[in-house]
C-alpha atoms as a PDB file:
ATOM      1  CA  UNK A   1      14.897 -14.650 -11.427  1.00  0.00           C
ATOM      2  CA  UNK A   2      11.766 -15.712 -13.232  1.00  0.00           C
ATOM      3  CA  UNK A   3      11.590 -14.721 -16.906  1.00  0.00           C
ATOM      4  CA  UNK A   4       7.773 -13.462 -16.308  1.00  0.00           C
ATOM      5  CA  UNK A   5       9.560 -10.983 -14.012  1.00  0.00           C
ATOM      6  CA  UNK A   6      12.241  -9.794 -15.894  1.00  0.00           C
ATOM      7  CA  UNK A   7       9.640  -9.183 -19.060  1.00  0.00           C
ATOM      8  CA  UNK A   8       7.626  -7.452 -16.067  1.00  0.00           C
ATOM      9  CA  UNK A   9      10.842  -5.174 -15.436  1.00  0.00           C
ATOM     10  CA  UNK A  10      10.992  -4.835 -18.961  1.00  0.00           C
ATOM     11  CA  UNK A  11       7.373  -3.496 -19.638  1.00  0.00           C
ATOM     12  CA  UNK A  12       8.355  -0.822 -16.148  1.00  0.00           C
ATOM     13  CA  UNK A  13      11.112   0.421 -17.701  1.00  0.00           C
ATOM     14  CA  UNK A  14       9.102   1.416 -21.267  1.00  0.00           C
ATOM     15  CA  UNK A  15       6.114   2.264 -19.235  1.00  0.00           C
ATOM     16  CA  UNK A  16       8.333   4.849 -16.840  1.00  0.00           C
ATOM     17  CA  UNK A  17       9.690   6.384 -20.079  1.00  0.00           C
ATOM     18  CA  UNK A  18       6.314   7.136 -20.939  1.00  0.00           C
ATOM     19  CA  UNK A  19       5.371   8.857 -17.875  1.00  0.00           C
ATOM     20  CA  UNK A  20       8.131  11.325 -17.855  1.00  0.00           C
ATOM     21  CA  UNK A  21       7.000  11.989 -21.403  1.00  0.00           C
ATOM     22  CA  UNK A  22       4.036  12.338 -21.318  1.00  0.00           C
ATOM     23  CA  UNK A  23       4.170  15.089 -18.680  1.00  0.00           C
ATOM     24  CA  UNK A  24       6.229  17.047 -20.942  1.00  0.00           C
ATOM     25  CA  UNK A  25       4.109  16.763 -23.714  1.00  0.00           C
ATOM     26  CA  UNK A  26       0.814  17.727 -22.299  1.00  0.00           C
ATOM     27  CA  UNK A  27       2.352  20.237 -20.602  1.00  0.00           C
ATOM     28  CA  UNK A  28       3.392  22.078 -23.227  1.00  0.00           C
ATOM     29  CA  UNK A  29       2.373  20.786 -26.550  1.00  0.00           C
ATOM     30  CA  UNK A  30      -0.925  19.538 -27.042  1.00  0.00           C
ATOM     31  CA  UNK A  31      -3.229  19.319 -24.411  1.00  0.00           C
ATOM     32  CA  UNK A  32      -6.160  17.980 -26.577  1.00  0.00           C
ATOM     33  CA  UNK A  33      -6.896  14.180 -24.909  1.00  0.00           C
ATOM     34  CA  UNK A  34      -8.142  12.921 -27.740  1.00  0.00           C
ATOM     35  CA  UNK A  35      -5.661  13.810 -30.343  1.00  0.00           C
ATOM     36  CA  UNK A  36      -3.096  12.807 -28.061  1.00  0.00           C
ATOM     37  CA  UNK A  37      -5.071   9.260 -27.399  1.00  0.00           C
ATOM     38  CA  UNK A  38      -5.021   9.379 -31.562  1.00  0.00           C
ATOM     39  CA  UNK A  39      -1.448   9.866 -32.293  1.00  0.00           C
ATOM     40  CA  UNK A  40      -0.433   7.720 -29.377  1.00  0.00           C
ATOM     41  CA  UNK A  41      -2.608   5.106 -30.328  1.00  0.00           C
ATOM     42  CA  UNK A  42      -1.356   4.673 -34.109  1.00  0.00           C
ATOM     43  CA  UNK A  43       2.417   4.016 -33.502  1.00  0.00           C
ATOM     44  CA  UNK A  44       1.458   1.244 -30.478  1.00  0.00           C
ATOM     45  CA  UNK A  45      -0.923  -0.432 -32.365  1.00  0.00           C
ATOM     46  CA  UNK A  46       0.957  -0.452 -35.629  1.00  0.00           C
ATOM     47  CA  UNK A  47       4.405  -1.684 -34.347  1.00  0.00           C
ATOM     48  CA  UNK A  48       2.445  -3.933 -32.052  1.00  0.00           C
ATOM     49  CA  UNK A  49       0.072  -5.507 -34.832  1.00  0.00           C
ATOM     50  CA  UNK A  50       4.080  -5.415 -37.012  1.00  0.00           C
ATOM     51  CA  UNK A  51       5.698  -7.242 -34.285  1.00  0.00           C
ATOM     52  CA  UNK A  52       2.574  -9.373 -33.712  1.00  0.00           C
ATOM     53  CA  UNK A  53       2.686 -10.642 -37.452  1.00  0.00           C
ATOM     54  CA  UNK A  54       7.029 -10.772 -37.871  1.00  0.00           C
ATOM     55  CA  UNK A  55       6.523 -13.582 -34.646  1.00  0.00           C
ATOM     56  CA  UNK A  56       3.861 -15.765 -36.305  1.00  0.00           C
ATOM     57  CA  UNK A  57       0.114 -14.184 -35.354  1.00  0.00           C
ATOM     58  CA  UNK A  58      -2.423 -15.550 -37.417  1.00  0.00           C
ATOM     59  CA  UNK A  59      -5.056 -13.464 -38.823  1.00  0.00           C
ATOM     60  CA  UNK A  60      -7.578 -16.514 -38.870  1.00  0.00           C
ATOM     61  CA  UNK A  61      -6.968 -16.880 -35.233  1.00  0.00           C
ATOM     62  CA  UNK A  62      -8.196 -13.780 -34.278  1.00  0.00           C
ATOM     63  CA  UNK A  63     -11.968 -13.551 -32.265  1.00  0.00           C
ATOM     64  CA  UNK A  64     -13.683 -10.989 -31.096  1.00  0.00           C
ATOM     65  CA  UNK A  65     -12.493 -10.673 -27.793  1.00  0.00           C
ATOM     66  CA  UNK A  66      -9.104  -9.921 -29.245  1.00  0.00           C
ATOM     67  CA  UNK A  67     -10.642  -7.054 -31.103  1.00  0.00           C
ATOM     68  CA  UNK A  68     -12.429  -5.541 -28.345  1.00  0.00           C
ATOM     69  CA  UNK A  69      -8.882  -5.298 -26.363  1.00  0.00           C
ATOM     70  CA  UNK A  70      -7.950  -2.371 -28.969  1.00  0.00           C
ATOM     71  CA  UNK A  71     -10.835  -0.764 -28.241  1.00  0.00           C
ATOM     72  CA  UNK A  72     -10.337  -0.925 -24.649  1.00  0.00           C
ATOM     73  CA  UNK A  73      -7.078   0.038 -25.034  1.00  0.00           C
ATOM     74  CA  UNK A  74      -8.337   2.924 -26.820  1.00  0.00           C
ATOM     75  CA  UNK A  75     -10.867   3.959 -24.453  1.00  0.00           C
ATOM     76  CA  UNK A  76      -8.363   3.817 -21.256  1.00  0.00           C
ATOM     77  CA  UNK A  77      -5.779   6.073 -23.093  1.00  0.00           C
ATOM     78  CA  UNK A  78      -8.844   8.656 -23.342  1.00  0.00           C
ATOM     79  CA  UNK A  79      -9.310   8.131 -19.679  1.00  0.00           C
ATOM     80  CA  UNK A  80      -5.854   8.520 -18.906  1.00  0.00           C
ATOM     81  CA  UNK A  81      -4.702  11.811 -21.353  1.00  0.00           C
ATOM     82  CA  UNK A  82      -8.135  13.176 -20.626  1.00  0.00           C
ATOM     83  CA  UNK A  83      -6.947  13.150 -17.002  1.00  0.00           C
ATOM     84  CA  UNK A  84      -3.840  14.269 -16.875  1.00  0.00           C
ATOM     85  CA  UNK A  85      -4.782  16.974 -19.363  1.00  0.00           C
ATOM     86  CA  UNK A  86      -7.243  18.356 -16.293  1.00  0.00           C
ATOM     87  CA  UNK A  87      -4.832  17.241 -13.540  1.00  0.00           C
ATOM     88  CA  UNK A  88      -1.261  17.388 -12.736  1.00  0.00           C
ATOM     89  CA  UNK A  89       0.707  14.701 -13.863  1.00  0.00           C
ATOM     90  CA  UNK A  90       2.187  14.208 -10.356  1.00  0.00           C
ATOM     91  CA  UNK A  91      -0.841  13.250  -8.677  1.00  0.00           C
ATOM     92  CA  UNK A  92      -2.823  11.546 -11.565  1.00  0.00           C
ATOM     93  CA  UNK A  93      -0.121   9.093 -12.574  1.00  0.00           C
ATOM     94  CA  UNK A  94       0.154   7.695  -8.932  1.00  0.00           C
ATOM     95  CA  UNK A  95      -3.401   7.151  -8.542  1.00  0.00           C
ATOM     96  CA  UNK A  96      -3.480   4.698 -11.348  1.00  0.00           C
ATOM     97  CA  UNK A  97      -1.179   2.794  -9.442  1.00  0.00           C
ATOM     98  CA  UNK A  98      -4.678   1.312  -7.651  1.00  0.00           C
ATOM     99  CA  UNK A  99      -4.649  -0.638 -11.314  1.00  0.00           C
ATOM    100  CA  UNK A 100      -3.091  -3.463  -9.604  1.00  0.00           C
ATOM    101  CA  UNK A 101      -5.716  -3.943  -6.866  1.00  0.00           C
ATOM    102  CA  UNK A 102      -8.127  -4.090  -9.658  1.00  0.00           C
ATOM    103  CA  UNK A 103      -6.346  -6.837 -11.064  1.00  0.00           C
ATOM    104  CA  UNK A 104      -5.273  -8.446  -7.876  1.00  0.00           C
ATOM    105  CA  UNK A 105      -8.694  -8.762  -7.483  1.00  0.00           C
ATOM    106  CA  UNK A 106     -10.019 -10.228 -10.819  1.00  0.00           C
ATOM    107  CA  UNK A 107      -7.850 -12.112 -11.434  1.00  0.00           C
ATOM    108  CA  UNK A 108      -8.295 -14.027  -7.997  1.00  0.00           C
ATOM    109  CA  UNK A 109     -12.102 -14.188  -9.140  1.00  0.00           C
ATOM    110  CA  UNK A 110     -11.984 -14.739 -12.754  1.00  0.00           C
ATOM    111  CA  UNK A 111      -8.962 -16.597 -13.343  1.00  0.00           C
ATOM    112  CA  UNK A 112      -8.201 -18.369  -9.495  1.00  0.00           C
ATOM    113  CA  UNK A 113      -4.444 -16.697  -8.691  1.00  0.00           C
ATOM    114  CA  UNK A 114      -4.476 -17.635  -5.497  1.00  0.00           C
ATOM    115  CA  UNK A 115      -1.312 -16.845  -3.520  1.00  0.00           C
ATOM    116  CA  UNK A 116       0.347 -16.890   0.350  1.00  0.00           C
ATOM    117  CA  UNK A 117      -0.158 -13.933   2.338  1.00  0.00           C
ATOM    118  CA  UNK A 118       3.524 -12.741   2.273  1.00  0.00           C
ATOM    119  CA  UNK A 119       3.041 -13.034  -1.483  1.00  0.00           C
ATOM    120  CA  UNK A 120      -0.153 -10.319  -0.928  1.00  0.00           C
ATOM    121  CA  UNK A 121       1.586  -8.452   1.089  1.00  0.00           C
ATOM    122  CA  UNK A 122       4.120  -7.745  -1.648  1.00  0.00           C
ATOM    123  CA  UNK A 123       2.089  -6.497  -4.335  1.00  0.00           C
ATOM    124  CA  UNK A 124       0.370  -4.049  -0.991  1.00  0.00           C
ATOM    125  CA  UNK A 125       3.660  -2.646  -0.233  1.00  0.00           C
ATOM    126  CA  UNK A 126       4.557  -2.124  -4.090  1.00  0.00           C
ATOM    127  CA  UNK A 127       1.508  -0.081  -4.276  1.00  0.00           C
ATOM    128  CA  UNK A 128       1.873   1.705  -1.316  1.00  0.00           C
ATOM    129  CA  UNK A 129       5.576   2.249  -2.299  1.00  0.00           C
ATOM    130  CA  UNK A 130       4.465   3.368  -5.620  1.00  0.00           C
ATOM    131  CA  UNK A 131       2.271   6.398  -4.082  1.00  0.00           C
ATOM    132  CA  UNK A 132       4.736   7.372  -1.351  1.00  0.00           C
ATOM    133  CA  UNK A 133       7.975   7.977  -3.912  1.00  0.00           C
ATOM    134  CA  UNK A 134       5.595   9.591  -6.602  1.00  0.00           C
ATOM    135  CA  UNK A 135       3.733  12.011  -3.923  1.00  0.00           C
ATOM    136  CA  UNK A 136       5.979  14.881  -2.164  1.00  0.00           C
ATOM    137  CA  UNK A 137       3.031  14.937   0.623  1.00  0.00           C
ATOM    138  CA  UNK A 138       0.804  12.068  -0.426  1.00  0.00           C
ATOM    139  CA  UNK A 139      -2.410  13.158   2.199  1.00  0.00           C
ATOM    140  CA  UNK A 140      -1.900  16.785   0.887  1.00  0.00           C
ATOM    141  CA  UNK A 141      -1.293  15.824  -2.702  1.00  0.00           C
ATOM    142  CA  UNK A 142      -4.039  14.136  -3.470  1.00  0.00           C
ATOM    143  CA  UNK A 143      -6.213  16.369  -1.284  1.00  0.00           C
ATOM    144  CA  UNK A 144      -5.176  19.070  -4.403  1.00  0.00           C
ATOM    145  CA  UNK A 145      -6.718  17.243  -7.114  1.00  0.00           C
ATOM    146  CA  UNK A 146      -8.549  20.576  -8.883  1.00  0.00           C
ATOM    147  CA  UNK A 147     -11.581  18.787  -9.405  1.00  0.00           C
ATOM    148  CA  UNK A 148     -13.309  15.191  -8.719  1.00  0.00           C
ATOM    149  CA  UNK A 149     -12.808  14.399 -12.502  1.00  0.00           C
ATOM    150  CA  UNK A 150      -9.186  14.330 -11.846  1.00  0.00           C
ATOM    151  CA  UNK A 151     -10.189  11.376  -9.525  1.00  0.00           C
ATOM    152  CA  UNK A 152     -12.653   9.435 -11.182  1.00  0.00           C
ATOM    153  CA  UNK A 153     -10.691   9.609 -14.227  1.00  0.00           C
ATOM    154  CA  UNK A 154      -7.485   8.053 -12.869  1.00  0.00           C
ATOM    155  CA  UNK A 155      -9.922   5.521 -11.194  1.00  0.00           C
ATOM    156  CA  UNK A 156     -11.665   4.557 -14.444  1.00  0.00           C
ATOM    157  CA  UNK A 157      -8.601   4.662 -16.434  1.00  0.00           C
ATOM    158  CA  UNK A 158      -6.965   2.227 -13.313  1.00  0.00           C
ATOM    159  CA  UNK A 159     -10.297  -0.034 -14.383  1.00  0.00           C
ATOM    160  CA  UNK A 160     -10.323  -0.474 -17.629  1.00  0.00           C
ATOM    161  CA  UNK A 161      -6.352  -0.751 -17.959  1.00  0.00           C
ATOM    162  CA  UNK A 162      -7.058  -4.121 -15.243  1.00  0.00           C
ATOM    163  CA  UNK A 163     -10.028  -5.267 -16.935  1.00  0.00           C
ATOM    164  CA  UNK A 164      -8.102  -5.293 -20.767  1.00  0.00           C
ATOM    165  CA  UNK A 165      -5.445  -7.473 -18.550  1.00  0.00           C
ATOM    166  CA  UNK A 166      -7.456  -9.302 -17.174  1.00  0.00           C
ATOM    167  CA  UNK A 167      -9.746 -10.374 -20.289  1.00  0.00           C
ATOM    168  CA  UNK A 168      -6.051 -10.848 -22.735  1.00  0.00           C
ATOM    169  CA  UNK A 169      -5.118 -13.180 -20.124  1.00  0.00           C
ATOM    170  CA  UNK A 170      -8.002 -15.135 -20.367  1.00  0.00           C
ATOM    171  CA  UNK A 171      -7.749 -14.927 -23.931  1.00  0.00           C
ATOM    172  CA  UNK A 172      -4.604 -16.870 -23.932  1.00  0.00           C
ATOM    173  CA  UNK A 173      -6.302 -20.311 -23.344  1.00  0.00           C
ATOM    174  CA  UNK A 174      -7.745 -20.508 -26.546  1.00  0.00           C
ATOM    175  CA  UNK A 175      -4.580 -18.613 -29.091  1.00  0.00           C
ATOM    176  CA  UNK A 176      -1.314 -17.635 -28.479  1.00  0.00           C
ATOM    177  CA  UNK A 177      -0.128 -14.047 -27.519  1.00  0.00           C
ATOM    178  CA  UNK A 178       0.679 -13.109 -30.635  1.00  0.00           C
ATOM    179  CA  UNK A 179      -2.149 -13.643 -32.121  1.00  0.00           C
ATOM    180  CA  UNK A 180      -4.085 -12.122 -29.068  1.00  0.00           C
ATOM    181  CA  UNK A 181      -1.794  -9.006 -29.770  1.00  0.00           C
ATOM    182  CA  UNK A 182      -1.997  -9.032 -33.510  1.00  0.00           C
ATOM    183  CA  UNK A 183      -5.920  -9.090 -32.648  1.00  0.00           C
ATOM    184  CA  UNK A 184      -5.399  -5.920 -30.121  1.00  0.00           C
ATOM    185  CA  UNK A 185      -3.784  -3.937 -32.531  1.00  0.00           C
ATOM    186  CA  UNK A 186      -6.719  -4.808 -35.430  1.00  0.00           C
ATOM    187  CA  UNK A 187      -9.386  -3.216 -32.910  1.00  0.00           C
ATOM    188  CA  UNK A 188      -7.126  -0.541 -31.917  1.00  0.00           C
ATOM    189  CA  UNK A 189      -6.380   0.476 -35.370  1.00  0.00           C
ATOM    190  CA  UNK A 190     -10.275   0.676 -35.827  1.00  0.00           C
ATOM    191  CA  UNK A 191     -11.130   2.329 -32.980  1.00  0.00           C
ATOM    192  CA  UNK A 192      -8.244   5.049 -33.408  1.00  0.00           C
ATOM    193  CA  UNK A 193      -9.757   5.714 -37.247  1.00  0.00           C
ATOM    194  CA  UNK A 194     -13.246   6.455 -35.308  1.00  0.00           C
ATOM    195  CA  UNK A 195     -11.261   8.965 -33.254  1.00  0.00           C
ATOM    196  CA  UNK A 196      -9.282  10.290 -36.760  1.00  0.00           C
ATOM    197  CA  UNK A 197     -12.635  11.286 -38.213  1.00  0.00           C
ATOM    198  CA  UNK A 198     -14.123  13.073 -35.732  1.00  0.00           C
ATOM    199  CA  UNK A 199     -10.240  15.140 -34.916  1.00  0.00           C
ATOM    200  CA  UNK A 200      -9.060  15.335 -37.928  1.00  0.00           C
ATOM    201  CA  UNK A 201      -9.631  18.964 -38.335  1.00  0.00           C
ATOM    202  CA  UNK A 202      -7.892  19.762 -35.056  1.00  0.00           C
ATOM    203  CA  UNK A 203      -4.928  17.176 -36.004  1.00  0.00           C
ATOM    204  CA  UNK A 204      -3.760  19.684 -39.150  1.00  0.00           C
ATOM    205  CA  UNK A 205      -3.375  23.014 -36.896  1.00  0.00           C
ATOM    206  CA  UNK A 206      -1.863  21.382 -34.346  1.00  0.00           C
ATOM    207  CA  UNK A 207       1.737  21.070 -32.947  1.00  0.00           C
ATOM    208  CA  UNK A 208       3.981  18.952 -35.098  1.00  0.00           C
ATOM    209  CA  UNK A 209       6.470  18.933 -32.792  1.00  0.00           C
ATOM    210  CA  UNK A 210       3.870  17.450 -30.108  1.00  0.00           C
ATOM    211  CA  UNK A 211       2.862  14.964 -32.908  1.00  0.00           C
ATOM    212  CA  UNK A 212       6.167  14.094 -33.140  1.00  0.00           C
ATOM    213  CA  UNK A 213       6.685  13.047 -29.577  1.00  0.00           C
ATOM    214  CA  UNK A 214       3.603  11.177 -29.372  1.00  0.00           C
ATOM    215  CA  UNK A 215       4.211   9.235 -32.030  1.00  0.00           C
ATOM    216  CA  UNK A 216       7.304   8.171 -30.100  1.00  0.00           C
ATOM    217  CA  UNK A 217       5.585   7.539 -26.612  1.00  0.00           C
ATOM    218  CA  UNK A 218       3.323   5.531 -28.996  1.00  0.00           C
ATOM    219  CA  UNK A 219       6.283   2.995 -29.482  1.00  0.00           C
ATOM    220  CA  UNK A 220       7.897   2.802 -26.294  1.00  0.00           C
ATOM    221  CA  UNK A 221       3.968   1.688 -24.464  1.00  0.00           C
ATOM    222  CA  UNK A 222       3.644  -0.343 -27.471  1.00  0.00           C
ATOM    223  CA  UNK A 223       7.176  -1.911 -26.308  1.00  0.00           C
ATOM    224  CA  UNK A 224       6.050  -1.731 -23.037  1.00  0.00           C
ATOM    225  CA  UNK A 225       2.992  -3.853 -24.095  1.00  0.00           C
ATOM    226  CA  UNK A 226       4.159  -6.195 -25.672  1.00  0.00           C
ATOM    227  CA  UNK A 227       7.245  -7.245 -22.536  1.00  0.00           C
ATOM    228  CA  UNK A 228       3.787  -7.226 -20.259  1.00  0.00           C
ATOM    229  CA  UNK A 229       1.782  -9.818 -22.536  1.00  0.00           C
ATOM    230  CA  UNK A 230       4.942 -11.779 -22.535  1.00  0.00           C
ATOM    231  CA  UNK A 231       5.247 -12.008 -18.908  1.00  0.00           C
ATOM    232  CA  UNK A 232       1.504 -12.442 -17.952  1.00  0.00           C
ATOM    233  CA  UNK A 233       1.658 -15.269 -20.720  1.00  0.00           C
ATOM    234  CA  UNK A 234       3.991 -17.579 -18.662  1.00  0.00           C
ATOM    235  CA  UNK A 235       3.557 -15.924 -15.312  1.00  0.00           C
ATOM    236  CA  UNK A 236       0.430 -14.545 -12.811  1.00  0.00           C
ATOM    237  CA  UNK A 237      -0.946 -11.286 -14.284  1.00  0.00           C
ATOM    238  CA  UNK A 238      -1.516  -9.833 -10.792  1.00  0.00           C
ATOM    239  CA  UNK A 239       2.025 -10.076 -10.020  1.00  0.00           C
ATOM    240  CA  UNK A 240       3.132  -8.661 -13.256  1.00  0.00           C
ATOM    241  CA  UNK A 241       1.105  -5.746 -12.418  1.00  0.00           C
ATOM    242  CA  UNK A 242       2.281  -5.879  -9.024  1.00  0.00           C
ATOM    243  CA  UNK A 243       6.348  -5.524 -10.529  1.00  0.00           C
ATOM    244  CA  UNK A 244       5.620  -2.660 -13.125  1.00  0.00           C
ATOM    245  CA  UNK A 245       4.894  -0.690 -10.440  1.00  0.00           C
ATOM    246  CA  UNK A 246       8.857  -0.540 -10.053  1.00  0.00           C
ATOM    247  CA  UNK A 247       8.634   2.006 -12.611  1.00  0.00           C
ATOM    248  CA  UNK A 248       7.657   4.519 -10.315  1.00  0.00           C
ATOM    249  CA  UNK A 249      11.085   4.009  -8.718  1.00  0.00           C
ATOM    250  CA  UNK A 250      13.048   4.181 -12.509  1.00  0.00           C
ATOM    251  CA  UNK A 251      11.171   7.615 -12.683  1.00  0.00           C
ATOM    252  CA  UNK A 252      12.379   8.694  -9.611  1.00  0.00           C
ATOM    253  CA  UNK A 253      16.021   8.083 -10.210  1.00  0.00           C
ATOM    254  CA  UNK A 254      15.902   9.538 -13.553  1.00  0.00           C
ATOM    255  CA  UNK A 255      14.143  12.827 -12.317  1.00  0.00           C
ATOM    256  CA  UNK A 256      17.394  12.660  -9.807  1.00  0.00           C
ATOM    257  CA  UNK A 257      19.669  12.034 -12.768  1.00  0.00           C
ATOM    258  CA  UNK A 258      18.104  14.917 -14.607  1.00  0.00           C
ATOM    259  CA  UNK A 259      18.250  17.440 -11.754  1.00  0.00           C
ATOM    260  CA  UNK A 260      21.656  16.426 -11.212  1.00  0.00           C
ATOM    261  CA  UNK A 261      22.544  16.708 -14.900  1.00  0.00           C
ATOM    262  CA  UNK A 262      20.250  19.798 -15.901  1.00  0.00           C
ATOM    263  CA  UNK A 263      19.246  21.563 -13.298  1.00  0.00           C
ATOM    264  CA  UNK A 264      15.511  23.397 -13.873  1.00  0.00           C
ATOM    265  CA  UNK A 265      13.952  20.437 -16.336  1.00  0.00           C
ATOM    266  CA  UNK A 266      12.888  18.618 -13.314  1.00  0.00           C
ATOM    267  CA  UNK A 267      11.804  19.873  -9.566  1.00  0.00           C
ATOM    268  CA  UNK A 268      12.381  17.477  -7.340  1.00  0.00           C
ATOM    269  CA  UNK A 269      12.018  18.111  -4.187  1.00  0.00           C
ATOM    270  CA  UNK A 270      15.011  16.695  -1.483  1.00  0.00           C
ATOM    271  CA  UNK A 271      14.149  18.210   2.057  1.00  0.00           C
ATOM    272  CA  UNK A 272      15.118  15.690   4.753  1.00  0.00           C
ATOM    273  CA  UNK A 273      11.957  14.965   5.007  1.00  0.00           C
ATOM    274  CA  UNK A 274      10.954  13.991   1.651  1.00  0.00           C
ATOM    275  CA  UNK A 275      14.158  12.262   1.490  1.00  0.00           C
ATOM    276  CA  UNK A 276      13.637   9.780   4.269  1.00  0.00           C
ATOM    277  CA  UNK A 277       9.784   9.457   2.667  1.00  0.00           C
ATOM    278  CA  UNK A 278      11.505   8.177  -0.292  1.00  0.00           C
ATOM    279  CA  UNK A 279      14.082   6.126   1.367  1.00  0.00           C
ATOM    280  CA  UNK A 280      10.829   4.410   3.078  1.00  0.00           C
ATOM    281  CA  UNK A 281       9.032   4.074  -0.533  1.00  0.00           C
ATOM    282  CA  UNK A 282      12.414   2.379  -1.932  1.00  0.00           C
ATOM    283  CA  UNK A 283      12.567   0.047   0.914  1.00  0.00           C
ATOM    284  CA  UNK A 284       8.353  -0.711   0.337  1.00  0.00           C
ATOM    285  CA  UNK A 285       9.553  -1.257  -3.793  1.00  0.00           C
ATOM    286  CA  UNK A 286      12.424  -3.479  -3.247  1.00  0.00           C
ATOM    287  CA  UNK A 287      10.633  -5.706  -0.309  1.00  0.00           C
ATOM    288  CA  UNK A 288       7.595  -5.772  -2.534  1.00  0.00           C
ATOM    289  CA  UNK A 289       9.875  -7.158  -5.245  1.00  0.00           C
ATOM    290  CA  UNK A 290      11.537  -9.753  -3.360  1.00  0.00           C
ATOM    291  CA  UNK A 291       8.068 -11.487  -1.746  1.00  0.00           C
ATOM    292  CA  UNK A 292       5.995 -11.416  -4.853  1.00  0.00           C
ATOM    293  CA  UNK A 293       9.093 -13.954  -5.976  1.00  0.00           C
ATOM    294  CA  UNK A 294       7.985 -15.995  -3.279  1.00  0.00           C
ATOM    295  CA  UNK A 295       5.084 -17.778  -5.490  1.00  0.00           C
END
């Protein structure tokens, strides 16, 4: 397989840790977005700015577009915790899934990935596949978003997380990833102090044990990060995008693995119905998977 693909799979498998997470966290620990954007934000962008500089990223390198990743970084964390905050985890998540037709589509504007139609028709049924193993009842799920924020959160979050792809890929043709992500982490660093100052009452009452667990997710999507820049480096970023969306299938398994294990952390549902919607979703993934190799 393609080394692009497997750093893909790599960046899925931090990203689906993340998820599952996340859902526990602003569940039941801090529900504040932007405290959680803040704590989540300092452990990416410092072991991504550390791991940046230990792999040769030169400060002098760095432009402005570089900088103004971190802060669109930033910004789409607020969109995202700020969402699932208001909305249930279950349905918000899935909808950001619509991230890759974002970038499908800019990037076949801005940066000319063109590809065969089989090859299109992969990252379509990863997408679908994505929604139908996330969603119980996908027409009924999403018709129980509480409120049209829930909606036009995930949708803005979807954007900007395409359009901070989109603009570090075309960053690459003038510096190398490193520096691109040593740059990312600079603006993120700065944008996450803006945040500090204006929360940092609210950061000293709150719950340390939620701190705590941010500050992990922090390191897993900064781990996550960095295996995506590596693969959209040497491969297309619209089929990166296109394979992270495999994640939604490691969350499934491990939600099975975890009701099988300890029963009660996780409800997931396994009528026969559901079942054979999943079965379908697995057989969208894996198809998905095997065309998008075709280019």
């Amino acid at each position: 397989m393609l080394s692009w693909a497997l750093y893909a799979f790599g960046a899925a498998f931090f990203w689906s840790l993340n998820i599952l997470f996340d859902k526990y966290v602003v569940d039941h620990e801090i529900k504040d977005y932007i405290l959680t954007t803040v704590l989540c934000s300092i452990s990416t962008f410092v072991v991504i700015g550390a791991f940046s500089d230990l792999m040769g990223g030169r400060v002098t390198g760095i432009g402005l577009i570089h900088v103004s990743l971190g802060f669109l970084y930033t910004l789409a964390l607020m969109a995202y915790y700020s969402g699932i905050s208001r909305e249930d985890v279950s349905r918000f998540a899935p909808t950001l899934a619509v991230d890759t037709l974002f970038i499908t589509f800019f990037s076949f504007l801005f940066l000319g990935e063109r590809f065969s139609l089989p090859v299109y028709g992969g990252v379509l049924s990863l997408v679908a596949g994505a929604f139908l193993i996330s969603l119980d009842d996908p027409v009924h799920s999403l018709k129980k978003f509480q409120s049209k924020n829930g909606v036009i959160l995930a949708v803005i979050a979807a954007l900007i997380f395409a359009s901070r792809d989109i603009i570090f890929k075309f960053s690459l043709a003038n510096s190398s990833y490193w520096t691109a992500l040593l740059g990312m982490s600079i603006g993120g660093l700065l944008s996450t102090l803006f945040l500090i100052v204006y929360r940092r009452r609210k950061m000293i009452n709150s719950n340390k044990k939620g701190m705590e667990h941010l500050l992990i997710i922090g390191v897993t999507t900064a781990l996550g990060y960095i295996c995506f820049a590596l693969s959209i480096n040497i491969g297309p970023v619209s089929l990166a995008s296109a394979i992270v969306k495999s994640q939604n299938l490691i969350i499934f398994a491990a939600a099975i693995a975890l009701q099988k294990l300890h029963p009660g952390v996780v409800d997931e549902k396994t009528s026969k119905k559901i079942l054979a919607q999943k079965s379908i979703a697995i057989t969208m993934i894996v198809a998905g998977l095997l065309l998008v190799q075709l280019y």
